[in-house]
PDB file of N, CA and C in Angstrom:
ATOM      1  N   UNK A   1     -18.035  30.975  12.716  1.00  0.00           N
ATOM      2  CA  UNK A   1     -16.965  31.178  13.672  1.00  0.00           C
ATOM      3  C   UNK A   1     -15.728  30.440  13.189  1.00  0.00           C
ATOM      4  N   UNK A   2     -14.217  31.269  12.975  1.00  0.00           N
ATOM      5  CA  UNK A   2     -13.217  30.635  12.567  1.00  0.00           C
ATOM      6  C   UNK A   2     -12.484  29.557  13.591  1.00  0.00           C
ATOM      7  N   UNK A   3     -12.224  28.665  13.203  1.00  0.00           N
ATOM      8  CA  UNK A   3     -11.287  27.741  14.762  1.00  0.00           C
ATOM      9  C   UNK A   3      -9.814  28.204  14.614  1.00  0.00           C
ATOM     10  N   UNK A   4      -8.918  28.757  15.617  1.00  0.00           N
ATOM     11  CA  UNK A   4      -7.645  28.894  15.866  1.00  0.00           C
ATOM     12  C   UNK A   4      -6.924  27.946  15.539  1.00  0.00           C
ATOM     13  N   UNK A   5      -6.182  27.945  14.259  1.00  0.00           N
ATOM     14  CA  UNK A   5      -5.252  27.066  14.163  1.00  0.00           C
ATOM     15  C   UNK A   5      -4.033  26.832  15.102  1.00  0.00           C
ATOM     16  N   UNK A   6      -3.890  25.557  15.693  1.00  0.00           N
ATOM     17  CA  UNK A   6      -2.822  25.634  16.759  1.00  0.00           C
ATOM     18  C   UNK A   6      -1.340  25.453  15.927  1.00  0.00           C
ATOM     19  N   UNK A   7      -0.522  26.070  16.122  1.00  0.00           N
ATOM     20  CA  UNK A   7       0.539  25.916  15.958  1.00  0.00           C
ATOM     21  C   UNK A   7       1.698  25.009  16.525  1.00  0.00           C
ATOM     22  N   UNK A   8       1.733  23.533  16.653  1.00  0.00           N
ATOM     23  CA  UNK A   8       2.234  22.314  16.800  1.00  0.00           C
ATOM     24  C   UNK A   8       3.243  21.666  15.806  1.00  0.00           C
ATOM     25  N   UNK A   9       4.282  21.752  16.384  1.00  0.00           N
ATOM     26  CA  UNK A   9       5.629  21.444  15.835  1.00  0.00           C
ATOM     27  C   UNK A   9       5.617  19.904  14.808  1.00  0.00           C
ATOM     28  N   UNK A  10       5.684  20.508  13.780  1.00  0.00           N
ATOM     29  CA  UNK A  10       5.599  18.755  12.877  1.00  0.00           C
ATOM     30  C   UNK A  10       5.993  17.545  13.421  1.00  0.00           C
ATOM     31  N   UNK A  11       7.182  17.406  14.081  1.00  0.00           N
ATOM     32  CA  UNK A  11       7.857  16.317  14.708  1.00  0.00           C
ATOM     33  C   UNK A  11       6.738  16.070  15.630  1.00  0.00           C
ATOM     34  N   UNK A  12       6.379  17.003  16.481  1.00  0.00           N
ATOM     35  CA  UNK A  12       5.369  16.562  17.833  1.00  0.00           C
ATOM     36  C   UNK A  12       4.591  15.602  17.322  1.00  0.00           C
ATOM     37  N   UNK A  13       3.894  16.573  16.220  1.00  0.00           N
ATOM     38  CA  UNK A  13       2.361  15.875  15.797  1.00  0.00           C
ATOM     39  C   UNK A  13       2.621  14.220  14.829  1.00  0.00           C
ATOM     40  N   UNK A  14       3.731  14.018  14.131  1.00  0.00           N
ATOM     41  CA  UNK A  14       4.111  12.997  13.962  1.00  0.00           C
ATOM     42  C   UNK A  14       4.016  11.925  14.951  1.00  0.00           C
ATOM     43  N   UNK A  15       5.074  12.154  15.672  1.00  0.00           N
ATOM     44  CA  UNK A  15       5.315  11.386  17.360  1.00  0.00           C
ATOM     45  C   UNK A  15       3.431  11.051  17.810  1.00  0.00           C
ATOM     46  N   UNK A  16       3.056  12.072  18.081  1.00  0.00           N
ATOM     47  CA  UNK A  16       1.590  12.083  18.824  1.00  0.00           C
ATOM     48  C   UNK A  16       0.084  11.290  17.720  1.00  0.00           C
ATOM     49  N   UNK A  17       0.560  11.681  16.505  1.00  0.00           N
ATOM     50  CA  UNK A  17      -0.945  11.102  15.778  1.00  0.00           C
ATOM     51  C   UNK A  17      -0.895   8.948  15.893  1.00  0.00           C
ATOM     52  N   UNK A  18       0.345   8.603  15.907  1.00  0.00           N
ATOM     53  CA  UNK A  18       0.188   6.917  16.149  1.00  0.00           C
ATOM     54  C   UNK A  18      -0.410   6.432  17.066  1.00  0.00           C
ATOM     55  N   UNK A  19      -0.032   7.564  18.400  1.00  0.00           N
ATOM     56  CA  UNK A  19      -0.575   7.281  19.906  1.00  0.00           C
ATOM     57  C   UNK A  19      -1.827   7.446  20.120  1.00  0.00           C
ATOM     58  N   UNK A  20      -2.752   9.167  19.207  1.00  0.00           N
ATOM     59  CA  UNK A  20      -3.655   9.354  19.170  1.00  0.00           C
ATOM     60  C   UNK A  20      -4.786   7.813  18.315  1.00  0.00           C
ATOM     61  N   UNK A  21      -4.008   7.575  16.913  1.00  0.00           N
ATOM     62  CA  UNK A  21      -4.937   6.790  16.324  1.00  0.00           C
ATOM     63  C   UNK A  21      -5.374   5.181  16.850  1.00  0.00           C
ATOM     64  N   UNK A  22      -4.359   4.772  18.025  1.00  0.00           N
ATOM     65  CA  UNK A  22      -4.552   3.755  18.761  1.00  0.00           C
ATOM     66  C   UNK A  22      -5.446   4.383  20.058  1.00  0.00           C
ATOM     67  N   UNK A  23      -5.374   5.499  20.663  1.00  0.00           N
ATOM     68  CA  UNK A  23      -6.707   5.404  21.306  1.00  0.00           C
ATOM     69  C   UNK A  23      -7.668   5.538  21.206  1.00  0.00           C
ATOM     70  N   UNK A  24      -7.818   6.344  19.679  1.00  0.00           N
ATOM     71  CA  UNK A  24      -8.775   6.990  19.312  1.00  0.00           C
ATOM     72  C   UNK A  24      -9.552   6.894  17.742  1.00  0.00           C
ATOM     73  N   UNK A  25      -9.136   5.753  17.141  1.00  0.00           N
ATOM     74  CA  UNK A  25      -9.106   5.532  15.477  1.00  0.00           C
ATOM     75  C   UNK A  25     -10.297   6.103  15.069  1.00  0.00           C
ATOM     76  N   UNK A  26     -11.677   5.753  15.901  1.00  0.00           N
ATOM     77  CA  UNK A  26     -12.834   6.833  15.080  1.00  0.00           C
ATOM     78  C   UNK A  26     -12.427   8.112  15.054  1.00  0.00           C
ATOM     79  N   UNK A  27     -11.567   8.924  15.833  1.00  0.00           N
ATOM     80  CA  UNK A  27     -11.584  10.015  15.137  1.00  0.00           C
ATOM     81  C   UNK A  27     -10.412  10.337  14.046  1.00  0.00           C
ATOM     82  N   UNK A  28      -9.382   9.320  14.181  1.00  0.00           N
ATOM     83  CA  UNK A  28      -8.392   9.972  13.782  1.00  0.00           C
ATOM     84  C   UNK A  28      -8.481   8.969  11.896  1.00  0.00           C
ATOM     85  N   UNK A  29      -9.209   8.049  11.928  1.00  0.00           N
ATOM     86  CA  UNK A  29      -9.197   7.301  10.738  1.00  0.00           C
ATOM     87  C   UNK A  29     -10.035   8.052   9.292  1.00  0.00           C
ATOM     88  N   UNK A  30     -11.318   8.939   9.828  1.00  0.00           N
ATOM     89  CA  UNK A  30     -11.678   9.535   8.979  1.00  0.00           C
ATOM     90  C   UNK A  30     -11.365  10.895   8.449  1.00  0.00           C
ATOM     91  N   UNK A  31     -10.568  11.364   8.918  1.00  0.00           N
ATOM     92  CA  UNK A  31      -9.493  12.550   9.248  1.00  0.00           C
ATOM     93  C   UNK A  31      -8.358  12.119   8.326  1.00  0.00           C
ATOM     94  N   UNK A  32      -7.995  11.028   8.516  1.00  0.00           N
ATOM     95  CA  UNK A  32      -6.675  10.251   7.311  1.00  0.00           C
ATOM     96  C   UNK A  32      -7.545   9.954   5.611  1.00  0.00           C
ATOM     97  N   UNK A  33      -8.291   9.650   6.509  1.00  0.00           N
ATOM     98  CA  UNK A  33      -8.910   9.108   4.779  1.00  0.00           C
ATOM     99  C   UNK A  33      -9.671   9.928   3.992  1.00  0.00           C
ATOM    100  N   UNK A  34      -9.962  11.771   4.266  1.00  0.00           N
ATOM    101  CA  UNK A  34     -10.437  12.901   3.675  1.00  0.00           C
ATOM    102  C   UNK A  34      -9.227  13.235   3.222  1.00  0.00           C
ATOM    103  N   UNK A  35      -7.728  13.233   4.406  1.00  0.00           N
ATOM    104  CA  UNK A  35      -6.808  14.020   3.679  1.00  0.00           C
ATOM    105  C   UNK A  35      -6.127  13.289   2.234  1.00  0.00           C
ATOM    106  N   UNK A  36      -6.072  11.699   2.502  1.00  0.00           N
ATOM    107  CA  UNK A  36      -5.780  11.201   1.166  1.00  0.00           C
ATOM    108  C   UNK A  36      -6.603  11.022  -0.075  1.00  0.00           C
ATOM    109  N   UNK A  37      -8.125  11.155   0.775  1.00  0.00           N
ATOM    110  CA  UNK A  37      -8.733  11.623  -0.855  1.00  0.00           C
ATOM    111  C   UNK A  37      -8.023  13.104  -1.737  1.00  0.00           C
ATOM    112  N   UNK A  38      -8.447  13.898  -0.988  1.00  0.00           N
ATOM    113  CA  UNK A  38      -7.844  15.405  -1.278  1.00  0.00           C
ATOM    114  C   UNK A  38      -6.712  15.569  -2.109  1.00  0.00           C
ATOM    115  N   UNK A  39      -5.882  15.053  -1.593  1.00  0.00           N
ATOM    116  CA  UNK A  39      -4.346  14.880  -1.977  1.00  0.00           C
ATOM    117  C   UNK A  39      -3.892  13.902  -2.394  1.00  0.00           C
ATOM    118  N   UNK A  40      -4.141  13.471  -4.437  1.00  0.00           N
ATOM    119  CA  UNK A  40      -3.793  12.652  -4.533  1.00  0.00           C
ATOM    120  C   UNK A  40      -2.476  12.397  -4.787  1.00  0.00           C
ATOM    121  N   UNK A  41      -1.627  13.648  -4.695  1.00  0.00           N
ATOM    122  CA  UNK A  41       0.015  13.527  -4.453  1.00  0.00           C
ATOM    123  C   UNK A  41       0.347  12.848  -3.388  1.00  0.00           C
ATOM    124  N   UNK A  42       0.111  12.838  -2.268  1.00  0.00           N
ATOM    125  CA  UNK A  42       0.200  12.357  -0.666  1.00  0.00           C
ATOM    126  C   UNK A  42       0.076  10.743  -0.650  1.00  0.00           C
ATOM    127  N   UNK A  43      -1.575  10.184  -1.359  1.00  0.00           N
ATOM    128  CA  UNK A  43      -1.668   8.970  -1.845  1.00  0.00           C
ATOM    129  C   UNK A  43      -0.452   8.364  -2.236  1.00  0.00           C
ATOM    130  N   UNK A  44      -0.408   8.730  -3.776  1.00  0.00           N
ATOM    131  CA  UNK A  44       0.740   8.528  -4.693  1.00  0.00           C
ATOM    132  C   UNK A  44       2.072   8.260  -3.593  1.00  0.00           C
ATOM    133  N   UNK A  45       2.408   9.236  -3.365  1.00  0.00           N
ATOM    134  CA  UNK A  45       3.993   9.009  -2.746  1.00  0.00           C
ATOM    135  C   UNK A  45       3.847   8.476  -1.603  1.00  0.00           C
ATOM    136  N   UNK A  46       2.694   8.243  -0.490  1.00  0.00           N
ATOM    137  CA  UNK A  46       2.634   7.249   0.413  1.00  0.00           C
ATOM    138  C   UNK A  46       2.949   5.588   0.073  1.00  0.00           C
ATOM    139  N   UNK A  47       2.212   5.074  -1.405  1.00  0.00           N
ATOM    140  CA  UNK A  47       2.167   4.098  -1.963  1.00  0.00           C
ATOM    141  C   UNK A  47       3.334   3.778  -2.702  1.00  0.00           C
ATOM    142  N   UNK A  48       3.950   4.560  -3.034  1.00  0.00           N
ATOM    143  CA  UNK A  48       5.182   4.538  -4.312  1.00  0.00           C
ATOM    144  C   UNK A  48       6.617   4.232  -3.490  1.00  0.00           C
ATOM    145  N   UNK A  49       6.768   5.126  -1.786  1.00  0.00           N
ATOM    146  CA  UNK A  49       7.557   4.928  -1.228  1.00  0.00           C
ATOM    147  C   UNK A  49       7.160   3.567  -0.603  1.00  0.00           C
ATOM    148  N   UNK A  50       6.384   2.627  -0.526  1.00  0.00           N
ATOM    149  CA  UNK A  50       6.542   1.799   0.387  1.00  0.00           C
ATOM    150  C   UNK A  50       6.537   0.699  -0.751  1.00  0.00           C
ATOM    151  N   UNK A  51       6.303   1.173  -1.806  1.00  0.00           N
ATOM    152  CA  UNK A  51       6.934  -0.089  -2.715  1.00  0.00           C
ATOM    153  C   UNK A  51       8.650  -0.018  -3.282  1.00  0.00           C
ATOM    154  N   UNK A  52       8.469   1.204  -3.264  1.00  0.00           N
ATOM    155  CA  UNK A  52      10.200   1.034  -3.296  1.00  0.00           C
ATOM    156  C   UNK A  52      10.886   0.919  -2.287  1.00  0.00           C
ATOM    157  N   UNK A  53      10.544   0.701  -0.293  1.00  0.00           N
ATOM    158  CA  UNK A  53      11.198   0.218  -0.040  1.00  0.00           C
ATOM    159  C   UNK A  53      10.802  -1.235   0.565  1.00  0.00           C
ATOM    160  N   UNK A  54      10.026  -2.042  -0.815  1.00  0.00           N
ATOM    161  CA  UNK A  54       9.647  -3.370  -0.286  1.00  0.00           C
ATOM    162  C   UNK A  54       8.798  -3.967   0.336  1.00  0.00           C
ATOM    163  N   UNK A  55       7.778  -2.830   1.185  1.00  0.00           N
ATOM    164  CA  UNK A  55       7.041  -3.453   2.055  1.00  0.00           C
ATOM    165  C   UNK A  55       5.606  -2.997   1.069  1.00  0.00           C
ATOM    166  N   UNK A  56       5.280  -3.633   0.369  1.00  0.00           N
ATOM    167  CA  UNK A  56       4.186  -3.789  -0.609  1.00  0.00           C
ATOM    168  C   UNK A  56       4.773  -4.179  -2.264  1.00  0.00           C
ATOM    169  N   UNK A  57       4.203  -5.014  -2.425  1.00  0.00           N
ATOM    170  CA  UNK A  57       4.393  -5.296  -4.226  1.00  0.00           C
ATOM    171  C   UNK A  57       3.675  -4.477  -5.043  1.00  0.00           C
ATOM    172  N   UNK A  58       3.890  -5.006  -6.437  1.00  0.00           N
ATOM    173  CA  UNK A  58       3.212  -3.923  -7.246  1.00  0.00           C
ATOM    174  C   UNK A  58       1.621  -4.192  -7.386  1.00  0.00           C
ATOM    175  N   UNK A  59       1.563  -5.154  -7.107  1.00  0.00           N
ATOM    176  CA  UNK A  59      -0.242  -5.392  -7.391  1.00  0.00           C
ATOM    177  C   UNK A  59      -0.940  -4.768  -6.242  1.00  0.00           C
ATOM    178  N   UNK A  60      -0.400  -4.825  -4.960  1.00  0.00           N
ATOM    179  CA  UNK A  60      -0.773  -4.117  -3.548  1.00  0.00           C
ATOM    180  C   UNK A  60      -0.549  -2.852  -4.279  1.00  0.00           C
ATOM    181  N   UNK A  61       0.427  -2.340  -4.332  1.00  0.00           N
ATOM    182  CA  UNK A  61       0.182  -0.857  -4.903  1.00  0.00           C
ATOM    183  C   UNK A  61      -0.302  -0.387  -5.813  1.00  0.00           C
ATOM    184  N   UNK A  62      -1.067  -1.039  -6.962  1.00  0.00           N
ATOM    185  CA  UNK A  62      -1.297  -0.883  -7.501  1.00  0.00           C
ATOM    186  C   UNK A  62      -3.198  -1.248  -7.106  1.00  0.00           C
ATOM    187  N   UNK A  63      -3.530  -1.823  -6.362  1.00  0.00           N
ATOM    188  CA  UNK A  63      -4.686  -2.006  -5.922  1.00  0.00           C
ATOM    189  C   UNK A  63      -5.166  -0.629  -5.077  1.00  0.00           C
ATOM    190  N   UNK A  64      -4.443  -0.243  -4.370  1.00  0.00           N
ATOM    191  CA  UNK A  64      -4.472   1.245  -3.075  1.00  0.00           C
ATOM    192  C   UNK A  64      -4.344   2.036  -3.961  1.00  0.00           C
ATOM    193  N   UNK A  65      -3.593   2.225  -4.690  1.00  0.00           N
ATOM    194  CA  UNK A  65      -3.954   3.427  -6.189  1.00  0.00           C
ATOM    195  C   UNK A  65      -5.133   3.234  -7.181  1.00  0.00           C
ATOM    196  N   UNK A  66      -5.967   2.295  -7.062  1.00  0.00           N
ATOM    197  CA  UNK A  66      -6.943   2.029  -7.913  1.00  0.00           C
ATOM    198  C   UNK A  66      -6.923   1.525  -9.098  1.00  0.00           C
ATOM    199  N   UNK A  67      -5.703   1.574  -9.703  1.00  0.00           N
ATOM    200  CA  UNK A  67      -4.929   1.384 -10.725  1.00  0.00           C
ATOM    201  C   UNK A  67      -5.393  -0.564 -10.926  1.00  0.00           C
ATOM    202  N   UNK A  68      -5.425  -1.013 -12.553  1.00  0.00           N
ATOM    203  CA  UNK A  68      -5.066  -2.147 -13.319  1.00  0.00           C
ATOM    204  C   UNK A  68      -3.491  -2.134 -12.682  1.00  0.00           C
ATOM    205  N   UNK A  69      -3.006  -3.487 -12.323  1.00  0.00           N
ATOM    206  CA  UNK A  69      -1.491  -3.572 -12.216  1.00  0.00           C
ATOM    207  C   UNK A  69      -0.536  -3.279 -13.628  1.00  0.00           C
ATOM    208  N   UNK A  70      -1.211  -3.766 -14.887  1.00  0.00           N
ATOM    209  CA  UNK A  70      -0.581  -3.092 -16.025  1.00  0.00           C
ATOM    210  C   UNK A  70      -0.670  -1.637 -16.109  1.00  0.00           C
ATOM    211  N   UNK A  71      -1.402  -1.067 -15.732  1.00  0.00           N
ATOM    212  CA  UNK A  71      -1.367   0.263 -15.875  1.00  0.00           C
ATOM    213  C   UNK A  71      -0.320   0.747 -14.679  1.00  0.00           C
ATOM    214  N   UNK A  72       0.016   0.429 -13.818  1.00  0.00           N
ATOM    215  CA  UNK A  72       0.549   0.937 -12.529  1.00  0.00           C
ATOM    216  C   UNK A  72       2.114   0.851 -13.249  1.00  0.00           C
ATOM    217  N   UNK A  73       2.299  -0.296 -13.580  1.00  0.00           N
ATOM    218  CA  UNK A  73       3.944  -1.007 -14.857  1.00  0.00           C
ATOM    219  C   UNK A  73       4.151   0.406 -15.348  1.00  0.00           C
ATOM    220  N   UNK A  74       3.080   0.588 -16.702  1.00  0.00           N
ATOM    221  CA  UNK A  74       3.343   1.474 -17.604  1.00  0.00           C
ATOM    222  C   UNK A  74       3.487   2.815 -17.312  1.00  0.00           C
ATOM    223  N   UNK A  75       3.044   2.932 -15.706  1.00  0.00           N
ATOM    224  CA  UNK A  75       3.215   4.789 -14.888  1.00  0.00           C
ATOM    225  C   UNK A  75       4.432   4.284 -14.456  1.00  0.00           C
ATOM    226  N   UNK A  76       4.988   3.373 -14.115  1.00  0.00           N
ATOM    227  CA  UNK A  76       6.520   3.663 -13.150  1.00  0.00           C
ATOM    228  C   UNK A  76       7.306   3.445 -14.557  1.00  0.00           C
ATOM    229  N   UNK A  77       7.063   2.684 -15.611  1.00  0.00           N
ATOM    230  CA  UNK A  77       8.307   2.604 -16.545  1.00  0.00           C
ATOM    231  C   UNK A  77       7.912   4.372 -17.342  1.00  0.00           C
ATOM    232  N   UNK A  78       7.185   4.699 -17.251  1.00  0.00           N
ATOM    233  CA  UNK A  78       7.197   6.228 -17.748  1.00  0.00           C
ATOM    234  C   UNK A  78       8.053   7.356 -16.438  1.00  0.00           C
ATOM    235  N   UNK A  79       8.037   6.919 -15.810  1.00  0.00           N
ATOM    236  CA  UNK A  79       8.362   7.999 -14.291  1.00  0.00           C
ATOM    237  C   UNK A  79       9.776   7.208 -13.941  1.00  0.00           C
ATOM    238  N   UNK A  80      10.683   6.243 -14.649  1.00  0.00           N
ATOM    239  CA  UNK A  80      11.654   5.648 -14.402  1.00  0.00           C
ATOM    240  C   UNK A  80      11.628   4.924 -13.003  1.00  0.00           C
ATOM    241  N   UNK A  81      10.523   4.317 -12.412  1.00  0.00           N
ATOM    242  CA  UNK A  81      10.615   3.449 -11.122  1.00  0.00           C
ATOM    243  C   UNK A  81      10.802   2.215 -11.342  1.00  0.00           C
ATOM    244  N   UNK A  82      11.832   1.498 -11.121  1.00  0.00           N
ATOM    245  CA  UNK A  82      12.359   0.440 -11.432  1.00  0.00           C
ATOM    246  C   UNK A  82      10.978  -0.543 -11.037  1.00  0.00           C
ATOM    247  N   UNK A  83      11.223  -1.729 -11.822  1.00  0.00           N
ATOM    248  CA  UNK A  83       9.978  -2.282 -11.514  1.00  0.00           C
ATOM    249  C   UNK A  83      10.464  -4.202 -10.889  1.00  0.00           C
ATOM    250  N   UNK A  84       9.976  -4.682  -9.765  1.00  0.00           N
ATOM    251  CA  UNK A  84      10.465  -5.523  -8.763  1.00  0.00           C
ATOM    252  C   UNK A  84       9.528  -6.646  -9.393  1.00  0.00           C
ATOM    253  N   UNK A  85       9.693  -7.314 -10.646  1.00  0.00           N
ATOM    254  CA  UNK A  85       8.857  -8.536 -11.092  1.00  0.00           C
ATOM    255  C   UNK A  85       9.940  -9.650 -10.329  1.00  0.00           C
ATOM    256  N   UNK A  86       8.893 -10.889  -9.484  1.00  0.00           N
ATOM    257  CA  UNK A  86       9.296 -11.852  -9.441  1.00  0.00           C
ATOM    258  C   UNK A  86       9.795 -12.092  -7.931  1.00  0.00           C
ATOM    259  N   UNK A  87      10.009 -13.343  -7.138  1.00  0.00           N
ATOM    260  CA  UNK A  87      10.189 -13.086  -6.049  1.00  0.00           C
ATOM    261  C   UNK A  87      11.978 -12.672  -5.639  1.00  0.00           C
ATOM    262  N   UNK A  88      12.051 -11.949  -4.432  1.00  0.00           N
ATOM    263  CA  UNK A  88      13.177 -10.645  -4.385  1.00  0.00           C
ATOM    264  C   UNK A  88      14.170 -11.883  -3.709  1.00  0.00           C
ATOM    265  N   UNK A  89      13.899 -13.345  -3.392  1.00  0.00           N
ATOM    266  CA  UNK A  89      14.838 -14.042  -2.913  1.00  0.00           C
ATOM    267  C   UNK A  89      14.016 -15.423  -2.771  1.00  0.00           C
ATOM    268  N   UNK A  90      15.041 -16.407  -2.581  1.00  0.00           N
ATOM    269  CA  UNK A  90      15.037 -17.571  -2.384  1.00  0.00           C
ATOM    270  C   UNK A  90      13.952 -18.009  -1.300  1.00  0.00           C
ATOM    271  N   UNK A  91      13.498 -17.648  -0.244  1.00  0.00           N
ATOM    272  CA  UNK A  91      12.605 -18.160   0.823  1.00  0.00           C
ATOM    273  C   UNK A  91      11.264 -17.624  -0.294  1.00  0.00           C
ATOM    274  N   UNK A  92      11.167 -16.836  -0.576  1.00  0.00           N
ATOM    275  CA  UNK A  92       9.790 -15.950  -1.193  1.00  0.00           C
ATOM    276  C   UNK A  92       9.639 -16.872  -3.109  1.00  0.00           C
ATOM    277  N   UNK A  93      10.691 -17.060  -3.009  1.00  0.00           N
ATOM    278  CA  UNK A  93      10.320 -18.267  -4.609  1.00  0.00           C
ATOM    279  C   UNK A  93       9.676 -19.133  -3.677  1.00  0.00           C
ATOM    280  N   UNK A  94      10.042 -20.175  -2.717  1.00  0.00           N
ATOM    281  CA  UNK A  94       9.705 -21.459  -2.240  1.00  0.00           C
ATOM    282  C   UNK A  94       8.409 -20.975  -2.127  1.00  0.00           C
ATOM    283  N   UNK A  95       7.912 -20.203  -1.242  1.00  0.00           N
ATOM    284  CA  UNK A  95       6.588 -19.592  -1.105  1.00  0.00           C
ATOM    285  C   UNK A  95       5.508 -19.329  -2.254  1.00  0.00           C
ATOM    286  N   UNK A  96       6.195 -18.839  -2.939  1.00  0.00           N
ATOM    287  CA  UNK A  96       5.403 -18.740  -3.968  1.00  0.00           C
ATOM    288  C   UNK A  96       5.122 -19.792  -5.175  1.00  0.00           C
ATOM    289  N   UNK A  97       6.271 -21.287  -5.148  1.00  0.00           N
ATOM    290  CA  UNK A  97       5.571 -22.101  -5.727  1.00  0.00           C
ATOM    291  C   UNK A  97       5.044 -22.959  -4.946  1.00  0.00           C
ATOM    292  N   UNK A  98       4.979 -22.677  -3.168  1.00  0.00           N
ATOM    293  CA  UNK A  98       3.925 -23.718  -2.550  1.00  0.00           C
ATOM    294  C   UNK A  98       2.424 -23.111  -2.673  1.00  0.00           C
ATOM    295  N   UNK A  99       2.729 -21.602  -3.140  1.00  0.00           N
ATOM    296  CA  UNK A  99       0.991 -20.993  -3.154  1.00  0.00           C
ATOM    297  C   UNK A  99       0.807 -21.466  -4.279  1.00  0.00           C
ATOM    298  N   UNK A 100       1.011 -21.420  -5.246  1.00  0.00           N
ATOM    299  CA  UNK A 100       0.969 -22.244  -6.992  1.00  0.00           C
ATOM    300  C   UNK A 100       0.541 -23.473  -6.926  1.00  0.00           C
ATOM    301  N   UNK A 101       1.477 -24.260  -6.038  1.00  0.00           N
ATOM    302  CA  UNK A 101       1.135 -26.054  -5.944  1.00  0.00           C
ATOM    303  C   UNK A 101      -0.425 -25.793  -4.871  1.00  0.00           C
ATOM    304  N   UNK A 102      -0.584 -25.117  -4.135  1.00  0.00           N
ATOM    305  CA  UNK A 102      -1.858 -25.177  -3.283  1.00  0.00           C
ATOM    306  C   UNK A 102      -3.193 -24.741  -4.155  1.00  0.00           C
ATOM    307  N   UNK A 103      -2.936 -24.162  -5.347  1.00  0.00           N
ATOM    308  CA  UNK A 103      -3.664 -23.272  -5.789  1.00  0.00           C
ATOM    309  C   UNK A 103      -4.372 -24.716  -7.084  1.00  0.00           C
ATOM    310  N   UNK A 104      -2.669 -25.362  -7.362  1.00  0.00           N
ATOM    311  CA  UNK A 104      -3.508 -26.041  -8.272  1.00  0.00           C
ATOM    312  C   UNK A 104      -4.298 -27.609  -8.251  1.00  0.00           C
ATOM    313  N   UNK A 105      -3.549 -27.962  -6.217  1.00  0.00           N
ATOM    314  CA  UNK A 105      -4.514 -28.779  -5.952  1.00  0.00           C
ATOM    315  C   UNK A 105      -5.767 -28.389  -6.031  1.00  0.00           C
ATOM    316  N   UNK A 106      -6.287 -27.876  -4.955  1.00  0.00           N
ATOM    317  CA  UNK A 106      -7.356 -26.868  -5.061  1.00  0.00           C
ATOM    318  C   UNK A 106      -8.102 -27.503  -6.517  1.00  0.00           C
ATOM    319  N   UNK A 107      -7.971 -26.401  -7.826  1.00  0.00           N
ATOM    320  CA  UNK A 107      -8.812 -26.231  -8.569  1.00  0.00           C
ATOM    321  C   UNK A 107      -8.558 -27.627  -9.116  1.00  0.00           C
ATOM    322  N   UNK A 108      -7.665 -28.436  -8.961  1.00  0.00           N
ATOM    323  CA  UNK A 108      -7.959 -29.561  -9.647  1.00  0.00           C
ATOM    324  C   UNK A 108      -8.759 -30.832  -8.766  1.00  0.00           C
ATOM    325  N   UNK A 109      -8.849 -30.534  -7.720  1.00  0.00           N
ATOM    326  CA  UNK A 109      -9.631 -31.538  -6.706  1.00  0.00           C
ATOM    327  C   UNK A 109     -11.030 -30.940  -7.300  1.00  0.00           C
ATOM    328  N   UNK A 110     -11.647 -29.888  -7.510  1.00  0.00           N
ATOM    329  CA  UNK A 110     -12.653 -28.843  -7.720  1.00  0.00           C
ATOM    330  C   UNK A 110     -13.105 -29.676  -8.530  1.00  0.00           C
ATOM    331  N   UNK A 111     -12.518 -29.683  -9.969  1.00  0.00           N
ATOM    332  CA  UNK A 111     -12.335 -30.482 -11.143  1.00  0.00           C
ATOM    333  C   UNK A 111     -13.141 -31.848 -11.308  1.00  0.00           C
ATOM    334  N   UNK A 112     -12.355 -32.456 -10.644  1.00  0.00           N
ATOM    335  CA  UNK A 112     -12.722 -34.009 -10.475  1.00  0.00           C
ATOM    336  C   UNK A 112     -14.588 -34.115  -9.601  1.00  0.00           C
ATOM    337  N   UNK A 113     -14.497 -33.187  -9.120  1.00  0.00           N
ATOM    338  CA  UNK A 113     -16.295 -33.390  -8.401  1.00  0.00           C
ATOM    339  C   UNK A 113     -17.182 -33.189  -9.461  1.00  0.00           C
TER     340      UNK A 113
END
């Protein structure tokens, strides 16, 4: 038996699937995650746009693509995607050499036992 495809205005179903997946994530989570197997164009440019606009680095995107982070480098410097090494400002350096200094108490307290 064929199911009637409903005919639902893109914008609607946009608007409606956030609302749906907060009341409803068992159904609507495995439904997301068949269509991005399927479509690994969809993947790709889901991941690619949210690193170019910042809200993921390249190792995050490059982890959700499955991808080595060197390999992820060598697909955007082939595809001309500028590539965001290093932190993008001054609060995010400080951050990142207090994760460094935490990282190397850590293994050096480790050390000494």
């Amino acid at each position: 038996m064929a199911i009637e495809t409903l005919l639902l205005p893109d914008a609607w179903l946009i608007d409606e699937l956030p609302r749906l997946y907060r009341e409803r994530p068992d159904l609507v989570h495995p439904l997301l995650h068949r269509l991005l197997s399927e479509s690994k164009e969809l993947s790709w440019s889901l991941v690619i746009q949210a690193y170019q606009e910042r809200r993921i680095n390249l190792g995050k995107a490059a982890e959700f693509l499955g991808l080595h982070e060197l390999e992820l480098r060598e697909r955007f410097l082939e595809l001309g995607i500028p590539l965001r090494l290093g932190p993008a400002d001054l609060s995010e350096a400080r951050a990142e050499v207090e994760a460094v200094r935490a990282w190397y108490e850590q293994g050096a307290g480790e050390q000494q036992t």
